[in-house]
Protein backbone atom coordinates (compact mmCIF):
# COMPACT_ATOMS: atom_id res chain seq x y z
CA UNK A 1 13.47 -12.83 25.75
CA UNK A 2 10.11 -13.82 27.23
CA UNK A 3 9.52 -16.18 30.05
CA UNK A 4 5.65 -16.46 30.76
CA UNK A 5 4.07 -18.69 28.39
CA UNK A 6 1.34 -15.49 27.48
CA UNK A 7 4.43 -13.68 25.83
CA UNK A 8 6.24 -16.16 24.46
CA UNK A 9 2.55 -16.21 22.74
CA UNK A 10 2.06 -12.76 22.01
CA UNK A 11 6.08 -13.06 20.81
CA UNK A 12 5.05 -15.25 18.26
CA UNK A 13 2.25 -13.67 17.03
CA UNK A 14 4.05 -10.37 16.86
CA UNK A 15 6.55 -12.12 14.26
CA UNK A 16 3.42 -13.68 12.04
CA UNK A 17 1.67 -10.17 12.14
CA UNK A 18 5.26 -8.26 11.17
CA UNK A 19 6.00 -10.71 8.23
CA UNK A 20 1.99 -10.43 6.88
CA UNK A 21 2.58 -6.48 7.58
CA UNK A 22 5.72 -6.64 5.63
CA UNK A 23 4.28 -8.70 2.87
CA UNK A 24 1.32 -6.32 2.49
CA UNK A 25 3.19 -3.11 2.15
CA UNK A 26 6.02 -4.19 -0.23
CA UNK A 27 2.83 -5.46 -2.34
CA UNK A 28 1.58 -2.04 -1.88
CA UNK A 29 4.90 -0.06 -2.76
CA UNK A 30 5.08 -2.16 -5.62
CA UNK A 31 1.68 -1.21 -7.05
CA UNK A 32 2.64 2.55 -6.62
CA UNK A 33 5.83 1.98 -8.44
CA UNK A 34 3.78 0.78 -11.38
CA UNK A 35 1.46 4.02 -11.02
CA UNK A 36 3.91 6.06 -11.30
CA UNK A 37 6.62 4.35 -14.06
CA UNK A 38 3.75 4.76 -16.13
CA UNK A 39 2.59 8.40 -15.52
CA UNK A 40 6.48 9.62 -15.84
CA UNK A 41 6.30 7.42 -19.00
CA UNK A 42 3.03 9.30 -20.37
CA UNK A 43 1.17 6.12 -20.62
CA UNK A 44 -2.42 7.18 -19.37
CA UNK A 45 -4.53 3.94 -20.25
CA UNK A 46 -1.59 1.48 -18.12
CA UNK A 47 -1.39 4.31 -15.77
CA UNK A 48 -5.28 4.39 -15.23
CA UNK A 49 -5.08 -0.01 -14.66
CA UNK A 50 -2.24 0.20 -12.62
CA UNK A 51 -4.33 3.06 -10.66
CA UNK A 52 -7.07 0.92 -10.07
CA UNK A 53 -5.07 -2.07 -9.00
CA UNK A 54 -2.88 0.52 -6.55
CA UNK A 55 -5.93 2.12 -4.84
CA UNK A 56 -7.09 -1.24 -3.67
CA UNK A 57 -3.97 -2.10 -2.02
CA UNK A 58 -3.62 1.51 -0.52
CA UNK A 59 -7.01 1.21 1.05
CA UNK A 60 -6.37 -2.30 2.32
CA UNK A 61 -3.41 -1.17 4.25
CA UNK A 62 -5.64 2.20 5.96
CA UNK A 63 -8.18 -0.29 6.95
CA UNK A 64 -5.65 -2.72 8.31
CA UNK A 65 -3.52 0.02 9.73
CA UNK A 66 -0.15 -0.71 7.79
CA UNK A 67 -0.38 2.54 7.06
CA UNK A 68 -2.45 5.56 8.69
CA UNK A 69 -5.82 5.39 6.54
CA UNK A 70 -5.58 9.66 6.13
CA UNK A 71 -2.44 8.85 4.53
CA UNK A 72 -3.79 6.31 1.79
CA UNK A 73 -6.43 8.37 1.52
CA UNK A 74 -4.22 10.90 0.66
CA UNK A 75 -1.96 9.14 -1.71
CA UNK A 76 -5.13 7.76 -3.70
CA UNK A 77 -5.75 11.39 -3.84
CA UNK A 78 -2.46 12.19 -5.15
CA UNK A 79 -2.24 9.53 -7.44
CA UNK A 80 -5.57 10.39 -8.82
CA UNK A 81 -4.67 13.99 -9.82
CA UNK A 82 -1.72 12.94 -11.32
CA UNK A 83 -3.21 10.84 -14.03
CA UNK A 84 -6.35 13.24 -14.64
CA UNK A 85 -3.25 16.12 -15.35
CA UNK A 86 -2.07 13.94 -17.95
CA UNK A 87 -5.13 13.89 -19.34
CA UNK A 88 -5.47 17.61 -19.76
């Protein structure tokens, strides 16, 4: 346990920034989930909503470092094909 006063502060500020971390990705998982329920469902138009709705939270958590931002790029990336192969 901390004993200076500075990290009982930082200590506490650690647990705000995990809990608005955690918040943020299970947001972000959840949005994927919908992505991809309705590509394996062959649902392009709700798969094409929930896209647009997933890429914002995927970018959100690159620039905020929840998760690496090559990785959400990546994913977006991913996503993206997925949905245009249904198309075709």
């Amino acid at each position: 346990m901390a004993n200076h006063v500075s990290s009982l502060k930082r200590a506490r500020q650690d647990i705000k920034k995990r809990d608005r971390n955690r918040a943020e990705k299970s947001s972000m998982r959840t949005a994927l989930k919908r992505v991809h329920d309705a590509i394996a469902s062959g649902q392009q138009d709700v798969a094409q909503d929930a896209f647009l709705q997933a890429t914002s939270f995927l970018a959100r958590a690159g620039q905020k470092n929840i998760i690496h931002a090559k990785q959400a790029s990546r994913r977006i990336s991913r996503l993206n094909a997925s949905i245009k192969a249904m198309a075709a």
